[in-house]
PDB file of N, CA and C in Angstrom:
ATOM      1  N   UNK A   1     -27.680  22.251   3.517  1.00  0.00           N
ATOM      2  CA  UNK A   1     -26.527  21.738   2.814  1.00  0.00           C
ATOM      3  C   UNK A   1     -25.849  20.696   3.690  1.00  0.00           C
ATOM      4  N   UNK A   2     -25.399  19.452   3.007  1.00  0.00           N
ATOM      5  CA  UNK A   2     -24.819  18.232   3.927  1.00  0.00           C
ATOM      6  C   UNK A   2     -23.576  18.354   3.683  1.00  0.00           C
ATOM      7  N   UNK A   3     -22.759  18.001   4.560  1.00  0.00           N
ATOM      8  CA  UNK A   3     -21.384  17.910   4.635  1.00  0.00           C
ATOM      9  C   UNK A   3     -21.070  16.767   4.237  1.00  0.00           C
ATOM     10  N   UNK A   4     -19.997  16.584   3.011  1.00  0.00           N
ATOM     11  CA  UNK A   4     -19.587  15.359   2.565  1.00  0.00           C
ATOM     12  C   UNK A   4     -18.431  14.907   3.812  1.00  0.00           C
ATOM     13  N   UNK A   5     -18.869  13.043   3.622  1.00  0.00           N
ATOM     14  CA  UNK A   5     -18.066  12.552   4.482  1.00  0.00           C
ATOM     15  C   UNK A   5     -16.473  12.588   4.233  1.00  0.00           C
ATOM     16  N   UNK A   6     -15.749  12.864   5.576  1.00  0.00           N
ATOM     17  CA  UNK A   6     -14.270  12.583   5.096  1.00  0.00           C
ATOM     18  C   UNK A   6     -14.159  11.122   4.660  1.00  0.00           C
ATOM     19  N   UNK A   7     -13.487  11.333   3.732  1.00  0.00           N
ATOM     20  CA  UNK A   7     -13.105   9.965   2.961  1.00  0.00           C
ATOM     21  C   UNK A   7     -11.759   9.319   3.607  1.00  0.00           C
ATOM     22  N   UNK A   8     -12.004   7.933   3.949  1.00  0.00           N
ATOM     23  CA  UNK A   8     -11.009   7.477   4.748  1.00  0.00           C
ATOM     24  C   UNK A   8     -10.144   7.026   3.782  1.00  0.00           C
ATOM     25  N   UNK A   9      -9.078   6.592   3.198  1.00  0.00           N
ATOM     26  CA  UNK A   9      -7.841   6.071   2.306  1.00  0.00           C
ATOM     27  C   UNK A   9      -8.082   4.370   2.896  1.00  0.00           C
ATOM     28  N   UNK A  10      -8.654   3.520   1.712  1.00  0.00           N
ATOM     29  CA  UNK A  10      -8.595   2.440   1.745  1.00  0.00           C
ATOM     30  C   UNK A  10      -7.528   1.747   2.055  1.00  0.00           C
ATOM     31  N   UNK A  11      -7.224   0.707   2.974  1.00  0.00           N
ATOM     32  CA  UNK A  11      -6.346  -0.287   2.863  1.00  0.00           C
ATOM     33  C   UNK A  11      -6.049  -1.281   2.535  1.00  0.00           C
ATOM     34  N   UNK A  12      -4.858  -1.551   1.712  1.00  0.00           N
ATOM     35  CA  UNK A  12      -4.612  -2.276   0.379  1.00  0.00           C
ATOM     36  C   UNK A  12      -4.286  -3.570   0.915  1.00  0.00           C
ATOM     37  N   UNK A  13      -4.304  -4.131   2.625  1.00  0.00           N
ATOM     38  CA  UNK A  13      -3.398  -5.024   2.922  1.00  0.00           C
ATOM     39  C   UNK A  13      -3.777  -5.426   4.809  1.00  0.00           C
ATOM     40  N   UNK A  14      -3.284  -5.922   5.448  1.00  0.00           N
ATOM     41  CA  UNK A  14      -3.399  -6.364   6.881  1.00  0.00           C
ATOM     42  C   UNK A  14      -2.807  -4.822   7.185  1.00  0.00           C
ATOM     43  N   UNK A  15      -3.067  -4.635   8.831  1.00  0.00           N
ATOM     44  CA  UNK A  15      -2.072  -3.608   9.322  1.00  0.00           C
ATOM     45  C   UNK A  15      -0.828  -3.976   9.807  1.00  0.00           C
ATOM     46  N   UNK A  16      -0.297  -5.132   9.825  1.00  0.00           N
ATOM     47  CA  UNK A  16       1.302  -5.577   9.571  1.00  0.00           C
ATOM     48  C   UNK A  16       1.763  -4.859   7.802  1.00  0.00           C
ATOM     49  N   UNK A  17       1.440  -4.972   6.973  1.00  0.00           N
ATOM     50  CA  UNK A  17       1.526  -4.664   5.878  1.00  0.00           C
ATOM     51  C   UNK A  17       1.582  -3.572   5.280  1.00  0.00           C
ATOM     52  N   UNK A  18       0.231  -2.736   6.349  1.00  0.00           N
ATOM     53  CA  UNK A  18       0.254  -1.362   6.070  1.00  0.00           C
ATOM     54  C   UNK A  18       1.555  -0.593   6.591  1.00  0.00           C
ATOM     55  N   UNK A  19       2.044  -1.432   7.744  1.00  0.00           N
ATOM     56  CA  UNK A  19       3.186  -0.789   8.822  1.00  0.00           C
ATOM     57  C   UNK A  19       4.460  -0.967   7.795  1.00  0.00           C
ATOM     58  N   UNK A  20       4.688  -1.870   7.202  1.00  0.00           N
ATOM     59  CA  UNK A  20       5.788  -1.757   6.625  1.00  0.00           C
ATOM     60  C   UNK A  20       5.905  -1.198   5.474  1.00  0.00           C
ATOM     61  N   UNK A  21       4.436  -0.694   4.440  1.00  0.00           N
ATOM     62  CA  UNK A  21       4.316  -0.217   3.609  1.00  0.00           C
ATOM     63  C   UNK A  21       5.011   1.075   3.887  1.00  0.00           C
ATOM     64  N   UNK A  22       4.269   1.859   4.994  1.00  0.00           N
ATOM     65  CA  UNK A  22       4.366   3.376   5.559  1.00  0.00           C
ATOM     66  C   UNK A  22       5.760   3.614   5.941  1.00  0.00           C
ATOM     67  N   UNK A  23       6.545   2.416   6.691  1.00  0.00           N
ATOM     68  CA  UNK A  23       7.712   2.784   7.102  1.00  0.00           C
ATOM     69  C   UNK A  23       8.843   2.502   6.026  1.00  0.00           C
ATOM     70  N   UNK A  24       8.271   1.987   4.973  1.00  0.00           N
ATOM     71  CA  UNK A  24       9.285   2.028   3.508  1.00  0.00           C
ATOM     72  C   UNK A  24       9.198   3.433   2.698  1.00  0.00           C
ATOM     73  N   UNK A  25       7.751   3.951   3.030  1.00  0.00           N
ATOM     74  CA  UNK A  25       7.929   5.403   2.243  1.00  0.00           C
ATOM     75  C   UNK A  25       8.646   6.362   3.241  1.00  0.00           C
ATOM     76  N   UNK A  26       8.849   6.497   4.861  1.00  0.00           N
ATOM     77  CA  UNK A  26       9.765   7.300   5.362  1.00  0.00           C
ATOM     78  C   UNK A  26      10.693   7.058   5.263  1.00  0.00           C
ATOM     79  N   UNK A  27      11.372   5.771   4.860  1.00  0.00           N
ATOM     80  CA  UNK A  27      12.417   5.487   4.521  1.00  0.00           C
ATOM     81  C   UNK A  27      13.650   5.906   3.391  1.00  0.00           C
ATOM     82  N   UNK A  28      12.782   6.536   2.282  1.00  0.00           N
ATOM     83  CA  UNK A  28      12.963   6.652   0.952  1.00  0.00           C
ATOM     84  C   UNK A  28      13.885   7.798   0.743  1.00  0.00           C
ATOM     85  N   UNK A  29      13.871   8.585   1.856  1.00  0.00           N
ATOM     86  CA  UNK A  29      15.064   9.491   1.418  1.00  0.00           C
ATOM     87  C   UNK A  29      15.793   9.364   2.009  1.00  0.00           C
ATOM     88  N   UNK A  30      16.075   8.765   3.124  1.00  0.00           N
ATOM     89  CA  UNK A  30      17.202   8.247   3.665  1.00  0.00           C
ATOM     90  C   UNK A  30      18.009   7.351   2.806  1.00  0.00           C
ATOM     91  N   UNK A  31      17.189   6.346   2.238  1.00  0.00           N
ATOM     92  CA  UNK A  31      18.102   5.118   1.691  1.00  0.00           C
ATOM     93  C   UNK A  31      18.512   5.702   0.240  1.00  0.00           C
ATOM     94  N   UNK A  32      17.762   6.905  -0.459  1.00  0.00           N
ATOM     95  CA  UNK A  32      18.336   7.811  -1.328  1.00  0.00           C
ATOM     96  C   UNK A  32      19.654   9.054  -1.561  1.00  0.00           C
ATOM     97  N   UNK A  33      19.730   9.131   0.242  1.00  0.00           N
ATOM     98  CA  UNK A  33      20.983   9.694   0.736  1.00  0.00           C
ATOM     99  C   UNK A  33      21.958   8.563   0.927  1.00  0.00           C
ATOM    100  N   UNK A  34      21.558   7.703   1.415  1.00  0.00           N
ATOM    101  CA  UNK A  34      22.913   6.588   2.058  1.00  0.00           C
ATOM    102  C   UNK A  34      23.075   5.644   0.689  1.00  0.00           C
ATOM    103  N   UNK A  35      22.413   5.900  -0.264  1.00  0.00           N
ATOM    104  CA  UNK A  35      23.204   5.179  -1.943  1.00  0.00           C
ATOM    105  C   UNK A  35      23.597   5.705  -2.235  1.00  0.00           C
ATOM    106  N   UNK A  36      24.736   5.744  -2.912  1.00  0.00           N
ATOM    107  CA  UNK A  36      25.895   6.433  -3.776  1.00  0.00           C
ATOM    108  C   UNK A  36      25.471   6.614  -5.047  1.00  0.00           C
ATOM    109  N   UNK A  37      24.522   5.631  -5.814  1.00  0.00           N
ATOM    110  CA  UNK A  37      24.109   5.676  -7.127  1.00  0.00           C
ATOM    111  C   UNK A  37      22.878   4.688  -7.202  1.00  0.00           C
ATOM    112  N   UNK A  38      22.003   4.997  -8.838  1.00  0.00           N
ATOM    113  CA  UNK A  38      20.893   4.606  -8.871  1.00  0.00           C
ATOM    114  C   UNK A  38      20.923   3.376  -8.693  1.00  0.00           C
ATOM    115  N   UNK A  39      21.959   2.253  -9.038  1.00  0.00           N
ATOM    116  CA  UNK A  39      21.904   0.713  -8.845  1.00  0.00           C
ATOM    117  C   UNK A  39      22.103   0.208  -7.026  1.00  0.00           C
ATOM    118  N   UNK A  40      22.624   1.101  -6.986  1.00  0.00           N
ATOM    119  CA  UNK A  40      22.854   0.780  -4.880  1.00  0.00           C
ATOM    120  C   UNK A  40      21.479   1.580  -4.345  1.00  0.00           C
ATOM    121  N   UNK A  41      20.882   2.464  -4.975  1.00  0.00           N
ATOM    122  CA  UNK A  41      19.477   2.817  -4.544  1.00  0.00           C
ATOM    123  C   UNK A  41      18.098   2.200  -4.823  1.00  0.00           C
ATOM    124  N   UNK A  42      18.597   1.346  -5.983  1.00  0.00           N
ATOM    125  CA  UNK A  42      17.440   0.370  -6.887  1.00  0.00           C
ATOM    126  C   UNK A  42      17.370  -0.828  -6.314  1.00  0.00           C
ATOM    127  N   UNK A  43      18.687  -1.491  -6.143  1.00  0.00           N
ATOM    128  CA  UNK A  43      19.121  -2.414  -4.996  1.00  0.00           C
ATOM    129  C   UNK A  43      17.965  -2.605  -3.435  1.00  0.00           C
ATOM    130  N   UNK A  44      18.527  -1.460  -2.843  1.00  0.00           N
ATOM    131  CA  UNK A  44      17.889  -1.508  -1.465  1.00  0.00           C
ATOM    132  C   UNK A  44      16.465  -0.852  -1.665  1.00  0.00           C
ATOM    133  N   UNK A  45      16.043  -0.321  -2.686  1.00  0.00           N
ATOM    134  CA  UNK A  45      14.500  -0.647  -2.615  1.00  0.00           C
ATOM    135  C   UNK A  45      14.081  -2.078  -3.103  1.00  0.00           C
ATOM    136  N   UNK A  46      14.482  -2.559  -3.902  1.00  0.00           N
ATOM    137  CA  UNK A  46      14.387  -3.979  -4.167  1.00  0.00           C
ATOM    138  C   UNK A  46      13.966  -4.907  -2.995  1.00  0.00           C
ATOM    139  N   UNK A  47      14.624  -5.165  -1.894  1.00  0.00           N
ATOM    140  CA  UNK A  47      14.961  -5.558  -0.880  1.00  0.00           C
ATOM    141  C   UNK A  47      14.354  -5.472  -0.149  1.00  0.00           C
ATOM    142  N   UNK A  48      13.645  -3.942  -0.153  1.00  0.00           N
ATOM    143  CA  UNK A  48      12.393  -3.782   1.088  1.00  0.00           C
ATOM    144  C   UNK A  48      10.954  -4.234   0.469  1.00  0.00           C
ATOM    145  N   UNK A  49      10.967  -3.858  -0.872  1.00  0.00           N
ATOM    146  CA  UNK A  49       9.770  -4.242  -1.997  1.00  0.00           C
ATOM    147  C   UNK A  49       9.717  -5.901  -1.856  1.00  0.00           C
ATOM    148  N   UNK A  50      10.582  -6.670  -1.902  1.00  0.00           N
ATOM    149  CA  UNK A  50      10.546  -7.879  -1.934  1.00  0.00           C
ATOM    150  C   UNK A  50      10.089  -8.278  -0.074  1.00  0.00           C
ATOM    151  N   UNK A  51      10.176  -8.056   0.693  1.00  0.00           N
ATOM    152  CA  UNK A  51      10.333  -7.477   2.079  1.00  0.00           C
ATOM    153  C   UNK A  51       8.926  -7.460   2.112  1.00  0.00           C
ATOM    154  N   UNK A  52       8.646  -6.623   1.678  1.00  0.00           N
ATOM    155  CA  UNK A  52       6.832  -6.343   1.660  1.00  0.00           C
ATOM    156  C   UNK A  52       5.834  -7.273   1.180  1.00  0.00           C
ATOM    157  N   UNK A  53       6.307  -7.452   0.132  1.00  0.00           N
ATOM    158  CA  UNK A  53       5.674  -8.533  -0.553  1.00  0.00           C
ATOM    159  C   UNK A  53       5.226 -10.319  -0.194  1.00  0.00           C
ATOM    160  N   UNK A  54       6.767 -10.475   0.571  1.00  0.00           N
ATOM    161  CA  UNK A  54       6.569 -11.049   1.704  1.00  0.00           C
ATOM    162  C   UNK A  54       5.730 -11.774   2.750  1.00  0.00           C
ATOM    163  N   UNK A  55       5.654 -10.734   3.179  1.00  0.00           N
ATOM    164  CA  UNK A  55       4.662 -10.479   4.369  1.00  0.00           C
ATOM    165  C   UNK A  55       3.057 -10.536   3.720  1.00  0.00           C
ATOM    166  N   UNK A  56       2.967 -10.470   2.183  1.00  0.00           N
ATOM    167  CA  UNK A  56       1.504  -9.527   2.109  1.00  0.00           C
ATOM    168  C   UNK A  56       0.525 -11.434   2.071  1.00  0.00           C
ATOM    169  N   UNK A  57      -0.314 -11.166   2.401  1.00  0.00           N
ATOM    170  CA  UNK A  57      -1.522 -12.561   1.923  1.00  0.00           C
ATOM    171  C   UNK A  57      -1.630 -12.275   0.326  1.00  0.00           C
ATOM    172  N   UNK A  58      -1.462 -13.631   0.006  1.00  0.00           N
ATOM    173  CA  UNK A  58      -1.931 -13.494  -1.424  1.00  0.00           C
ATOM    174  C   UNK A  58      -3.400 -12.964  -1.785  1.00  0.00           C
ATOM    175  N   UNK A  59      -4.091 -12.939  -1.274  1.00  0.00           N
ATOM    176  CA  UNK A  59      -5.268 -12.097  -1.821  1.00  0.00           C
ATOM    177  C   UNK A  59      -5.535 -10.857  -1.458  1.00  0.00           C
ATOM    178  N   UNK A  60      -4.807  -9.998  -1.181  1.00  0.00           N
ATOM    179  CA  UNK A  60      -3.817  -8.888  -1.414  1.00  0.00           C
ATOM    180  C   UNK A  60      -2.864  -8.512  -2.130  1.00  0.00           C
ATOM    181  N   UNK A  61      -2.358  -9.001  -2.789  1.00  0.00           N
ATOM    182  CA  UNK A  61      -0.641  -9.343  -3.203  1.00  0.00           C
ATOM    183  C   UNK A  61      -0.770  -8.168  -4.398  1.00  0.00           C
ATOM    184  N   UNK A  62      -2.004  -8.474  -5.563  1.00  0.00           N
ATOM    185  CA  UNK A  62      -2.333  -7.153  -6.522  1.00  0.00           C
ATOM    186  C   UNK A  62      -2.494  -5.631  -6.110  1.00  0.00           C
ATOM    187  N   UNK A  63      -3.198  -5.673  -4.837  1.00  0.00           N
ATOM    188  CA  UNK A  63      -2.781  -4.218  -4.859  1.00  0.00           C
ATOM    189  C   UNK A  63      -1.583  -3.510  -4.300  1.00  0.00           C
ATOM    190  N   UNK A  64      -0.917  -4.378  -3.112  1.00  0.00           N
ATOM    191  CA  UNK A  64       0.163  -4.330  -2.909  1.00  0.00           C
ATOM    192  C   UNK A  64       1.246  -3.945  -3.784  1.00  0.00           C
ATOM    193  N   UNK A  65       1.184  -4.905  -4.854  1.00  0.00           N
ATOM    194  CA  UNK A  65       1.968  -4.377  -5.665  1.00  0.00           C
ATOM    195  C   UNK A  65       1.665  -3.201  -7.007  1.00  0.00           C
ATOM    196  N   UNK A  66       0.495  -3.169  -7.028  1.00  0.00           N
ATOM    197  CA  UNK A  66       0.732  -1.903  -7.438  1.00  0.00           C
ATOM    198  C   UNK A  66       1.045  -0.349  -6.834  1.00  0.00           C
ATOM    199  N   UNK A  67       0.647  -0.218  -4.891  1.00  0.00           N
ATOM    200  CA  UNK A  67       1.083   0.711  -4.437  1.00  0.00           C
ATOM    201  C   UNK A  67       2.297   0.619  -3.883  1.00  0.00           C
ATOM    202  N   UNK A  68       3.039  -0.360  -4.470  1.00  0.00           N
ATOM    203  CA  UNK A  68       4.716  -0.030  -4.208  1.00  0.00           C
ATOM    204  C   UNK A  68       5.024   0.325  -5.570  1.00  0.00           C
ATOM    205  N   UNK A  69       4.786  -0.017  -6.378  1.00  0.00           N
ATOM    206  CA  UNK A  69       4.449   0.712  -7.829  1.00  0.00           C
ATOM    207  C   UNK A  69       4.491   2.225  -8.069  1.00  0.00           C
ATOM    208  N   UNK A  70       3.477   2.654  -7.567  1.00  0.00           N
ATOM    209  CA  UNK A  70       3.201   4.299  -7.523  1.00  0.00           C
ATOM    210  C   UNK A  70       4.680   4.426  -6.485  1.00  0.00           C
ATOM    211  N   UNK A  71       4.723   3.887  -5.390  1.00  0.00           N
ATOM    212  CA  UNK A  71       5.427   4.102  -4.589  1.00  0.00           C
ATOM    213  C   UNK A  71       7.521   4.310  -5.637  1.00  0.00           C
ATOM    214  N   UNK A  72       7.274   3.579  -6.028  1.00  0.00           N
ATOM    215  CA  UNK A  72       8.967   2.993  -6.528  1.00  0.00           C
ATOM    216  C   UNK A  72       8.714   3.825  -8.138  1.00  0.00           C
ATOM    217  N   UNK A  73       7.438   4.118  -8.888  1.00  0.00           N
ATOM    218  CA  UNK A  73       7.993   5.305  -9.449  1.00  0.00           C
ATOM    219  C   UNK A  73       8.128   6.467  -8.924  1.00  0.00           C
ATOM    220  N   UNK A  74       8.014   6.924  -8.195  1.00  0.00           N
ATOM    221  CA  UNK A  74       7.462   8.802  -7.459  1.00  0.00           C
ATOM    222  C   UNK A  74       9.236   8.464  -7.053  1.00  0.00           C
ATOM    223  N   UNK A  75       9.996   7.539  -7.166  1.00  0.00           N
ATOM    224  CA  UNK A  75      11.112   7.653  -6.660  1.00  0.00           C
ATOM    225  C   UNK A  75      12.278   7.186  -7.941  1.00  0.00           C
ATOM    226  N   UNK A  76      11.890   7.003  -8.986  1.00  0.00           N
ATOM    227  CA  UNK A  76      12.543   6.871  -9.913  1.00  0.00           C
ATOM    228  C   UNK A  76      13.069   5.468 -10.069  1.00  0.00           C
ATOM    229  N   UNK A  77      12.628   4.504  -9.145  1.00  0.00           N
ATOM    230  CA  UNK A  77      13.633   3.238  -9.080  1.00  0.00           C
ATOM    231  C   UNK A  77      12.805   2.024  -9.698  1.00  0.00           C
ATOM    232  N   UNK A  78      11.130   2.381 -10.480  1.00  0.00           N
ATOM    233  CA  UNK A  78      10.132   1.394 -10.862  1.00  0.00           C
ATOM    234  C   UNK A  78      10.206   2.396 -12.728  1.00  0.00           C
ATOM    235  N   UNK A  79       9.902   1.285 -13.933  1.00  0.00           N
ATOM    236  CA  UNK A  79       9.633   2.309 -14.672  1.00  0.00           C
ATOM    237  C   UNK A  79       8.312   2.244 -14.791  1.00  0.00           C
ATOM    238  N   UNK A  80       7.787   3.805 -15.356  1.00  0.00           N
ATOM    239  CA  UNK A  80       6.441   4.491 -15.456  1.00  0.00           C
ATOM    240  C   UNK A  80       7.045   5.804 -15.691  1.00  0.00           C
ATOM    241  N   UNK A  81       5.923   6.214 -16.081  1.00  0.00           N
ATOM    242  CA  UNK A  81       5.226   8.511 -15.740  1.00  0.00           C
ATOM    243  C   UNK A  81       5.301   8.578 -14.867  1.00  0.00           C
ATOM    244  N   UNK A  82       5.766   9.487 -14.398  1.00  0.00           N
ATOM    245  CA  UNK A  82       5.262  10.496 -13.301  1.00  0.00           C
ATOM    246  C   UNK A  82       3.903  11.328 -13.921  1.00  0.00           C
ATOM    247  N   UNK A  83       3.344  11.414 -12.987  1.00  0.00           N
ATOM    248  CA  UNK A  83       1.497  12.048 -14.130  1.00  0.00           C
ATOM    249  C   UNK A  83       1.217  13.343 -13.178  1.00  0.00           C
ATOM    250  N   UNK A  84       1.345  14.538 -13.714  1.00  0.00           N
ATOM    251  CA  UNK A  84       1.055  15.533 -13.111  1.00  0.00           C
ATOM    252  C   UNK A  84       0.331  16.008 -14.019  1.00  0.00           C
ATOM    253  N   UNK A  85      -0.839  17.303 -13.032  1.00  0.00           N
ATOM    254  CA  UNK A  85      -1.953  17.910 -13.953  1.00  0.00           C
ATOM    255  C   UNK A  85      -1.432  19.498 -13.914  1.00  0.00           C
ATOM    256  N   UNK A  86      -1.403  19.659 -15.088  1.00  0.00           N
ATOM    257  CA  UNK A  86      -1.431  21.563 -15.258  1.00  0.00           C
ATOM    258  C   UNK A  86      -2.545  22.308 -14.584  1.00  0.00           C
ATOM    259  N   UNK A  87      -2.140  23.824 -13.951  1.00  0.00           N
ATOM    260  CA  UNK A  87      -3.049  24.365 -13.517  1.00  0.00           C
ATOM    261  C   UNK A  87      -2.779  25.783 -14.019  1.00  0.00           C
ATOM    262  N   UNK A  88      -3.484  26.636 -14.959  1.00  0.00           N
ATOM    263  CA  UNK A  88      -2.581  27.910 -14.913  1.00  0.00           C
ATOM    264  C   UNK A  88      -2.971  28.350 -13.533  1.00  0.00           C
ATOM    265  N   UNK A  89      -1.850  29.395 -13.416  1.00  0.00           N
ATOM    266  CA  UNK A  89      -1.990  30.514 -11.950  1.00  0.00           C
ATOM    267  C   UNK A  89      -2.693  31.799 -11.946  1.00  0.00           C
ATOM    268  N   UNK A  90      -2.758  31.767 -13.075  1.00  0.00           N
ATOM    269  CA  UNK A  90      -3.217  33.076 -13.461  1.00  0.00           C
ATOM    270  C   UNK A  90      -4.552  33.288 -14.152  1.00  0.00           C
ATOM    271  N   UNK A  91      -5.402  32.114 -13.785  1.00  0.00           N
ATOM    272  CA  UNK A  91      -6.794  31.873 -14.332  1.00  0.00           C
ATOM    273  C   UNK A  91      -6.217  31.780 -15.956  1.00  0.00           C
ATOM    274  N   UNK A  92      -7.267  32.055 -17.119  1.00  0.00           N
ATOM    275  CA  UNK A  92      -7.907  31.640 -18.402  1.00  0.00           C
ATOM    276  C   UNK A  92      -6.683  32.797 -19.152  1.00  0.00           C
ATOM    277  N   UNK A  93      -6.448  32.560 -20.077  1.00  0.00           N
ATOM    278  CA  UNK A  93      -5.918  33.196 -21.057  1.00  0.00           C
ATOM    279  C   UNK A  93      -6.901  33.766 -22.310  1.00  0.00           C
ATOM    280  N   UNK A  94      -7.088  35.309 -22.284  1.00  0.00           N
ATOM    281  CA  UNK A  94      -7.342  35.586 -23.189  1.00  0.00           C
ATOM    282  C   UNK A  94      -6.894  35.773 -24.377  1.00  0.00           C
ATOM    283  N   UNK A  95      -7.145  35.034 -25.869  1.00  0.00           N
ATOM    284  CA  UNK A  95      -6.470  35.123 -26.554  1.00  0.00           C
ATOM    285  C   UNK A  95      -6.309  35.862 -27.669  1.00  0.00           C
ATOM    286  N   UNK A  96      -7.298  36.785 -27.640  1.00  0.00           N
ATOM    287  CA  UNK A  96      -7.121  38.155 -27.878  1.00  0.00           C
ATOM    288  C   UNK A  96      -6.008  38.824 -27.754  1.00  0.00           C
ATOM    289  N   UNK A  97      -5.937  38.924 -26.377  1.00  0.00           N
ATOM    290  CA  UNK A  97      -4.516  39.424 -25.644  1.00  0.00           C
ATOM    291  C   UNK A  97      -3.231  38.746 -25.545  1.00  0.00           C
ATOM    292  N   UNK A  98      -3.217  37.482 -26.125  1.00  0.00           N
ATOM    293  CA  UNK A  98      -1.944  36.470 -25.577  1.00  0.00           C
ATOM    294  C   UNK A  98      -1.183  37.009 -26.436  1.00  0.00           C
ATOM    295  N   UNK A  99       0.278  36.729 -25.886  1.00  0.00           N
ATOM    296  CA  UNK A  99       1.484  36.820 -27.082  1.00  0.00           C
ATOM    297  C   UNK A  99       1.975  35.890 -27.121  1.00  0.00           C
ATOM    298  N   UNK A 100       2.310  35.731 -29.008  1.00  0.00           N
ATOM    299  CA  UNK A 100       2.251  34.726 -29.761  1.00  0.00           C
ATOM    300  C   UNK A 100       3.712  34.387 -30.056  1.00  0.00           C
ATOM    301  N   UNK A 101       4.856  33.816 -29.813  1.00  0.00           N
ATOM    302  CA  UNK A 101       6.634  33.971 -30.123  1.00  0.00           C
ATOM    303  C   UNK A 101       6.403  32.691 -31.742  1.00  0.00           C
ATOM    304  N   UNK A 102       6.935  33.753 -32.542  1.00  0.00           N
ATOM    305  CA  UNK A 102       6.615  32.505 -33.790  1.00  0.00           C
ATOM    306  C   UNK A 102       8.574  31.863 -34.074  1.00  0.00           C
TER     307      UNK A 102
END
């Protein structure tokens, strides 16, 4: 049996790019504590997003902006879903046995 390789996480950008990518997501709850409200929190992500963007080479610039994307929805300040997958906990439901609330 072969051991699958660890999969390394592609990079979307230079490592100047990646650095400021990474240090905008530790950033995110800080600058979510130090705003008072969603427009002073939408604001200063704005700022670092534009910040990033910046910096990025244009033939980069697409994925860039889509992982500040994922990034700026998971924080409420981009619109989109949030996309989560169901798991029951309790394995399969028999439905024989399930109860039904009509």
């Amino acid at each position: 049996m072969h051991a699958s390789p660890v999969r390394q996480p592609t990079l979307a950008s230079t490592p100047q790019v990646e650095a400021l990518i990474a240090q905008l997501e530790t950033q995110m709850p800080d600058l979510q504590l130090r705003n008072p409200n969603l427009f002073a929190f939408a604001n200063a992500w704005a700022e670092r997003h534009d910040a990033v963007l910046a910096a990025t080479p244009k033939a980069d610039r697409a994925s860039v902006e889509a992982r500040l994307g994922r990034i700026g929805i998971r924080w409420g300040v981009m619109p989109g879903a949030r996309v989560t997958t169901e798991f029951r906990a309790l394995g399969e439901i028999n439905a024989a046995s399930a109860f039904l609330r009509g």
